[in-house]
Protein backbone atom coordinates (compact mmCIF):
# COMPACT_ATOMS: atom_id res chain seq x y z
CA UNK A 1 0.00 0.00 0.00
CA UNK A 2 2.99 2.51 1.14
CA UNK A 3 4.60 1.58 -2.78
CA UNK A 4 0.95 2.03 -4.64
CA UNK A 5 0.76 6.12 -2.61
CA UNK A 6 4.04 6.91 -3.35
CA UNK A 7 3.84 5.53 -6.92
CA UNK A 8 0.30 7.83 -6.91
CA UNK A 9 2.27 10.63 -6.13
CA UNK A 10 5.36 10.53 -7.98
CA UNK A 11 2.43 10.22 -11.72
CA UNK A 12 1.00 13.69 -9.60
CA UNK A 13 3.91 15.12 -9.96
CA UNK A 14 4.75 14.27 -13.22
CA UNK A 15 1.32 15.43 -14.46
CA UNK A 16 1.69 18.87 -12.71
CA UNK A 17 5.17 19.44 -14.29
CA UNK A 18 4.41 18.65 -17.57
CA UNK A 19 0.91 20.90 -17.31
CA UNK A 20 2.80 23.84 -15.96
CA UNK A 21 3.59 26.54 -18.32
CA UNK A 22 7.73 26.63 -19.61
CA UNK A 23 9.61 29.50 -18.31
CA UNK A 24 9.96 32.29 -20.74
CA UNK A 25 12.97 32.05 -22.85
CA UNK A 26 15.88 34.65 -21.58
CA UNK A 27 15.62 38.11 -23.47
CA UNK A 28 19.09 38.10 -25.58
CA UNK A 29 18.94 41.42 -27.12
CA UNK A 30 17.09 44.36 -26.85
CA UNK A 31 14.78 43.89 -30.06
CA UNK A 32 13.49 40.68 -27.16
CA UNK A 33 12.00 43.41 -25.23
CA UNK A 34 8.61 45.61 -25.42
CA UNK A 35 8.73 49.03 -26.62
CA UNK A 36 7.78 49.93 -22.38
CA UNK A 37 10.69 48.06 -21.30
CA UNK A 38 12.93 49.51 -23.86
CA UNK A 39 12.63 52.58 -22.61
CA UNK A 40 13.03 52.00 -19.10
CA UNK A 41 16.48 52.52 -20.23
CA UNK A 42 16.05 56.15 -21.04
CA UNK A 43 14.31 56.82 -17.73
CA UNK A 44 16.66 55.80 -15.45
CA UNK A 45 15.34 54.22 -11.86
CA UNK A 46 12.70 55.96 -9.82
CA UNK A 47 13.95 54.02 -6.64
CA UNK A 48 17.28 55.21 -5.13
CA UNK A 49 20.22 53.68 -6.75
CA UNK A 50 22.76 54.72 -4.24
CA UNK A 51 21.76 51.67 -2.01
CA UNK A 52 22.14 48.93 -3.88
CA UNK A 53 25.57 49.43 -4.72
CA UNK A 54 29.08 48.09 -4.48
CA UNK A 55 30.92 50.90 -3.33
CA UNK A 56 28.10 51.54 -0.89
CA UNK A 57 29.11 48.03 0.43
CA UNK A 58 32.80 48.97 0.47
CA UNK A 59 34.11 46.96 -2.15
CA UNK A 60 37.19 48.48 -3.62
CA UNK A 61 36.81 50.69 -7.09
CA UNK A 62 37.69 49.19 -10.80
CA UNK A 63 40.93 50.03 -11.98
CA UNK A 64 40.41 53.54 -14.29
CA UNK A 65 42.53 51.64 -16.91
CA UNK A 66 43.08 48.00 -18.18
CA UNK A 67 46.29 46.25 -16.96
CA UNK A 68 48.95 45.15 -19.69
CA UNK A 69 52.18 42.76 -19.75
CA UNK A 70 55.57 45.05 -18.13
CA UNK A 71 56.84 43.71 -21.54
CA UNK A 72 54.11 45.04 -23.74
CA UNK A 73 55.29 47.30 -26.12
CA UNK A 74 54.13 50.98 -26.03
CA UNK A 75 54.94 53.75 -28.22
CA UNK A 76 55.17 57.52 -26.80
CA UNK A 77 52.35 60.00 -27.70
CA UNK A 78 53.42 64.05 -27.99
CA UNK A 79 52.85 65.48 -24.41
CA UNK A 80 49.13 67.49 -24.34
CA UNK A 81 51.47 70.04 -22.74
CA UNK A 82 53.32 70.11 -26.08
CA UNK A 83 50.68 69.79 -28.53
CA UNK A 84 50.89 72.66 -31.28
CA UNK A 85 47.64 71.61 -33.25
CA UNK A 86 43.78 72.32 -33.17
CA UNK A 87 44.28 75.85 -33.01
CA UNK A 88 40.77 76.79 -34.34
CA UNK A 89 38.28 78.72 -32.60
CA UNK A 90 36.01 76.87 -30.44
CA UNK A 91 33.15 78.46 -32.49
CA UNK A 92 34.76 77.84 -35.39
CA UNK A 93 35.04 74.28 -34.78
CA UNK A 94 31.09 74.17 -33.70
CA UNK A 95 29.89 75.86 -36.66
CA UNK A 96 32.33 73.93 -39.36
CA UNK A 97 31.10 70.34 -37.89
CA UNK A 98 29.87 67.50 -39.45
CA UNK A 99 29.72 63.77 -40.38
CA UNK A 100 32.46 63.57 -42.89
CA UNK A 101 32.82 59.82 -44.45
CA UNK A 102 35.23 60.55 -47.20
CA UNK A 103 39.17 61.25 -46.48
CA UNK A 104 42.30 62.01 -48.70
CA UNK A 105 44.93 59.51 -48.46
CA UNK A 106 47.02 61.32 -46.34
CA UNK A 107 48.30 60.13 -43.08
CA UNK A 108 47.48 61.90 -39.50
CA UNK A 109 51.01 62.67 -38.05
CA UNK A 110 51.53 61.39 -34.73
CA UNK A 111 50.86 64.75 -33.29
CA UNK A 112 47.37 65.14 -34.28
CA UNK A 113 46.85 61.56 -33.16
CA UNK A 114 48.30 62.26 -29.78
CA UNK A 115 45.53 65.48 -29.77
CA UNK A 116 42.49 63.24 -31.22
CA UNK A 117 43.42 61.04 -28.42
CA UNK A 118 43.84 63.43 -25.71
CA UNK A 119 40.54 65.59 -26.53
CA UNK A 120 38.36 62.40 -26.49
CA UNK A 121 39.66 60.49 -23.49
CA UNK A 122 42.94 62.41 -22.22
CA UNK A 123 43.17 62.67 -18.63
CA UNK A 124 44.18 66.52 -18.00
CA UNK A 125 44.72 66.58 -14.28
CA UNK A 126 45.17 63.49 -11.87
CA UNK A 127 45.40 63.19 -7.42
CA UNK A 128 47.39 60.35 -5.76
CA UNK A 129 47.64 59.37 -2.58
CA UNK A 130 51.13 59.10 -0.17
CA UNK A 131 51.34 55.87 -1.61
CA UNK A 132 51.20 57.28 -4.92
CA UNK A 133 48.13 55.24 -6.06
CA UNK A 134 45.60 57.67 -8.56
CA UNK A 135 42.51 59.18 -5.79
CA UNK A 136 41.14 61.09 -8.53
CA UNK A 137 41.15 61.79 -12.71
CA UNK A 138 40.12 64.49 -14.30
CA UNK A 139 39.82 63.78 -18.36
CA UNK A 140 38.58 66.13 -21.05
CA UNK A 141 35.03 64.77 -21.25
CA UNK A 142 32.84 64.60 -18.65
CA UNK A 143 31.86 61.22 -16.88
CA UNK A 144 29.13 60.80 -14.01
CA UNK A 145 31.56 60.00 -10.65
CA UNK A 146 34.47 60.61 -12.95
CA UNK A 147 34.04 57.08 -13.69
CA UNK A 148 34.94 56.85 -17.18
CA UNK A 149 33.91 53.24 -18.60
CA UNK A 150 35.57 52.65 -21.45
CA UNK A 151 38.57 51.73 -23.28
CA UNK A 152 39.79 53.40 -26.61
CA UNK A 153 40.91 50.87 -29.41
CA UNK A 154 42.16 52.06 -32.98
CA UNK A 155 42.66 50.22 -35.70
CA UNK A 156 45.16 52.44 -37.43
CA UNK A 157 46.21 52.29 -41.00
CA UNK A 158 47.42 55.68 -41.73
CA UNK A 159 49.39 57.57 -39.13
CA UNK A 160 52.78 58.67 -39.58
CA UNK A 161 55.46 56.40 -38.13
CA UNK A 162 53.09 53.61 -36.72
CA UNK A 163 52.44 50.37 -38.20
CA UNK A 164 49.07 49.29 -39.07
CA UNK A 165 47.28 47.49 -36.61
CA UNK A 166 45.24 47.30 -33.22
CA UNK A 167 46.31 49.57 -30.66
CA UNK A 168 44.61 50.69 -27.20
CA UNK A 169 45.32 54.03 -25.66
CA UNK A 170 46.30 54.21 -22.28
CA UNK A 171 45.14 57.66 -20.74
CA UNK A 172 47.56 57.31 -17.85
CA UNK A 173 50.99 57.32 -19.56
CA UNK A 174 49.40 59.02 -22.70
CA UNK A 175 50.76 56.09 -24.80
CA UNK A 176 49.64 53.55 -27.28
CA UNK A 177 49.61 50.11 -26.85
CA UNK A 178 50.29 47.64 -29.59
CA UNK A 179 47.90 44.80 -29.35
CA UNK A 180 49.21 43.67 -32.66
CA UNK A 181 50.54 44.81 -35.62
CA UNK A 182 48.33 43.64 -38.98
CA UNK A 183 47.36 45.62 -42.13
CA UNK A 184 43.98 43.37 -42.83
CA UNK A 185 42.78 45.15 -39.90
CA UNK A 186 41.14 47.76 -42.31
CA UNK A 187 38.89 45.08 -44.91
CA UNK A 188 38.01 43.59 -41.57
CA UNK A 189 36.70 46.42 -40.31
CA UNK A 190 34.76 47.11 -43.07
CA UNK A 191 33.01 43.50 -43.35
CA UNK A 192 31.88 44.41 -39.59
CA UNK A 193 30.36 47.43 -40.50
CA UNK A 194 28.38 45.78 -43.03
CA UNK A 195 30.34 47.02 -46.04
CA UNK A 196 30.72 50.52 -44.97
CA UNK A 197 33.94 50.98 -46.94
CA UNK A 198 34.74 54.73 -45.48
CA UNK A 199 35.55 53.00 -42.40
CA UNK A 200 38.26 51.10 -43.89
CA UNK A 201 39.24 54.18 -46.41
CA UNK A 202 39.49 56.09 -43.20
CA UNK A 203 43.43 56.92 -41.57
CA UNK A 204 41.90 55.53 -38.07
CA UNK A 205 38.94 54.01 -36.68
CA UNK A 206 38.25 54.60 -33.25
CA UNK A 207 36.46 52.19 -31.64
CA UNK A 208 35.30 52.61 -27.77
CA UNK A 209 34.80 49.54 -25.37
CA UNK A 210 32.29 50.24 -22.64
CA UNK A 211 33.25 48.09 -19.22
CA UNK A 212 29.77 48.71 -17.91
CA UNK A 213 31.05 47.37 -14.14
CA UNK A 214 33.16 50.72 -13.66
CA UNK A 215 29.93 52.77 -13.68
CA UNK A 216 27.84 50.15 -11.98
CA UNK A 217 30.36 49.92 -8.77
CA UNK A 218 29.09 53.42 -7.90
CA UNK A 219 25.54 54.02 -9.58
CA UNK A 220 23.81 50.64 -10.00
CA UNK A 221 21.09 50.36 -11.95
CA UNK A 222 21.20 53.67 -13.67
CA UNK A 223 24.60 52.82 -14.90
CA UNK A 224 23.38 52.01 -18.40
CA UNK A 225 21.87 54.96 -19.35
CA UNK A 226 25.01 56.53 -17.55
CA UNK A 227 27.00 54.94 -20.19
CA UNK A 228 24.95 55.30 -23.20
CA UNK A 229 24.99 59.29 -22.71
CA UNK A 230 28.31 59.47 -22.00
CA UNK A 231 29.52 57.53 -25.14
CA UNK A 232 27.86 60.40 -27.11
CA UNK A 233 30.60 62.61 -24.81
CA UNK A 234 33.70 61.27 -26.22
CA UNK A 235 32.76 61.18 -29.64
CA UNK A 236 31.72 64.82 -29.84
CA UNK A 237 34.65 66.31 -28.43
CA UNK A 238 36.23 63.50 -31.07
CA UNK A 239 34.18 65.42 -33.66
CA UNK A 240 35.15 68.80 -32.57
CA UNK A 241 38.90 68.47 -32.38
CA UNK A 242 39.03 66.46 -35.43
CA UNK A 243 37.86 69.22 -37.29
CA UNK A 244 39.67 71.88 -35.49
CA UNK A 245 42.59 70.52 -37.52
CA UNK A 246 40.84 70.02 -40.82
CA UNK A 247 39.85 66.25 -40.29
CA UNK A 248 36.96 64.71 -40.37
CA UNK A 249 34.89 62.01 -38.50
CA UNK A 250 32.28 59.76 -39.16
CA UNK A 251 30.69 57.89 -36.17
CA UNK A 252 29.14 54.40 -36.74
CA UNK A 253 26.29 51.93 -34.78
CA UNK A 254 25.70 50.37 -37.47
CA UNK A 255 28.45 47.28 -37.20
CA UNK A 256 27.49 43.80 -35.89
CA UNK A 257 28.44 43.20 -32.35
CA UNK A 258 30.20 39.45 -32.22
CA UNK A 259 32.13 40.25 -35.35
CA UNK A 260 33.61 43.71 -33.17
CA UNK A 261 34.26 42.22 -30.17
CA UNK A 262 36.13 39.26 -31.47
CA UNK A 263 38.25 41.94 -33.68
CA UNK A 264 39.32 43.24 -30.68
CA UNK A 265 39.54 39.97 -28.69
CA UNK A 266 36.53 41.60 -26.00
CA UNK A 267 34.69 39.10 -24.46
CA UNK A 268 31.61 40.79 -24.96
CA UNK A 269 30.67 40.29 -21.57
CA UNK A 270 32.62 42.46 -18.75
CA UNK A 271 33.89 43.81 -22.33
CA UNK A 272 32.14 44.93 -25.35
CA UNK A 273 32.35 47.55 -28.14
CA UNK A 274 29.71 50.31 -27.51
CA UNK A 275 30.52 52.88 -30.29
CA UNK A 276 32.88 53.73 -33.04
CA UNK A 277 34.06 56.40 -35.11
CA UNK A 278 36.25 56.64 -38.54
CA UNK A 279 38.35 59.55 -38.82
CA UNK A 280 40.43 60.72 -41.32
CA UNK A 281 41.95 63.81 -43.21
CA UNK A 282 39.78 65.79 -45.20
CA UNK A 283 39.88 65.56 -48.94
C-alpha cells in the first residue's frame, strides 16, 4: 500500500510538471523586449540607486585603466602640454562640424593623433595618494563620478610612423599600446560594418569599449543609461577636435556586435564595443 501512494504521487507530480507553463525564454537582445521596457532605459530608476551598490558596500573601485604585460610594447604620444595643433576657434570648430565619411589619403602625423586622443579620453589633471596610487582623474570629457567606462581601441592604417594594426590608448601614460601589428585590420573592419567601406578608407577608426562594471560599482542600476549618454561625450569632443585641424569624423552603430568584439579579442561580456568612429583627413 505505502509503494501504490508513493507511486500515486510521484504520476502527480509528473502530471503537474508537464501541465505547468515553460519559463519564458531569456531576453538576448534588446529587439526581445517591449517598446515599455525599452525605454526603461532612457528613464533611469525611480527608486534610489545609491543603495544597492558596491561601493556603498565597500568593495574596492575598478581600476580607471586596463592592466597590460611590463613587456608590452608601447609607443610615446606628444605630451598634451606640447601639442601645437587644433588651433581653431572653439566656435569655429562648432559651426564647421559634421559627419564627414570621405578622407584624402594622407596620413594623421603622430601629433594630431596624440591630440584626437587626448581631446576624447585624455586625462588633464590626476590626485594620488602618499602611496602614490591615482585618488582622482580628471579627463577632457565629462563622466558621471568621474568614472569613465571605457577603453579606446584604434585600428590604425594611416598615421605617420606607426604600423598598421590594433592599438589601445592608455590615458595614464598618454601612450599607445600595440595589441598587434596587422594591415587586414582595415577590410576587416569594413566587413563588420556591413560594407561601410569609409571605415576602412578612413586613416583611423576609433572604436570605444564600454566596461559597464566601472559605472555600476558606484551608480547601479542607472549605470546604463550613464553609459549610453556618456559615449555620445567622447565622440563629440572626437568630432570637434578632429575638425579643429581640418579632419573629419564619421561615427558608426551600425556594425554587428560578435564580429567587433572578437576583432578586438573583448569578451563581450565584462567587455564589449559600444561605439565607433572613422576619422580621417579631409579631402
Amino acid at each position: 500500500m505505502r509503494a501504490f501512494y508513493l507511486n500515486l504521487f510521484c504520476l502527480f507530480l509528473l502530471v503537474t510538471v508537464a501541465g505547468a507553463p515553460l519559463p519564458p525564454d531569456p531576453i538576448r537582445c534588446v529587439a526581445d523586449m517591449s517598446v515599455e521596457q525599452r525605454r526603461v532605459f532612457l528613464k533611469g530608476s525611480l527608486a534610489d540607486w545609491r543603495i544597492d551598490t558596491d561601493d556603498a558596500r565597500g568593495t574596492v573601485a575598478p581600476a580607471i585603466q586596463k592592466p597590460y604585460p611590463a613587456d608590452a610594447k608601447r609607443l610615446d604620444l606628444v605630451k598634451p602640454d606640447k601639442l601645437k595643433v587644433g588651433e581653431m576657434r572653439v566656435i569655429d570648430a562648432i559651426r564647421e562640424r559634421r559627419s564627414r565619411h570621405e578622407y584624402s589619403g594622407e596620413s594623421f602625423s603622430l601629433e594630431e593623433l596624440s591630440y584626437l586622443l587626448w581631446a576624447s579620453q585624455g586625462i588633464s589633471r590626476i590626485e594620488r595618494d602618499d602611496k602614490g596610487m591615482i585618488t582622482a582623474q580628471y579627463r577632457t570629457v565629462p563622466s558621471g563620478g568621474a568614472r569613465h567606462p571605457f577603453e579606446t581601441y584604434l585600428i590604425i592604417n594611416r598615421v605617420a610612423g606607426v604600423t598598421p594594426g590594433l592599438y589601445r590608448y592608455l590615458p595614464v601614460e598618454h601612450q599607445l599600446l600595440v595589441v598587434r601589428e596587422d594591415s587586414a585590420l582595415a577590410k576587416r573592419v569594413t566587413t563588420a560594418c556591413y560594407g561601410q567601406e569609409f571605415t576602412g578608407n578612413s586613416a583611423v577608426v576609433f572604436v570605444w569599449a564600454a566596461l559597464p562594471y566601472r559605472t555600476e560599482w558606484h551608480y547601479g542600476c542607472i549605470s546604463q543609461k550613464l553609459v549610453a549618454i556618456e559615449a555620445g561625450h567622447v565622440c563629440q569632443n572626437l568630432y570637434l577636435a578632429a575638425e579643429s585641424i581640418h579632419g573629419g569624423v564619421c561615427a558608426v552603430l551600425g556594425y554587428d556586435q560578435s564580429r567587433m568584439d572578437a576583432l578586438l579579442g573583448l569578451d563581450g561580456k565584462d567587455e564589449f564595443v559600444i561605439y565607433l568612429a572613422a576619422a580621417g583627413k579631409a579631402p
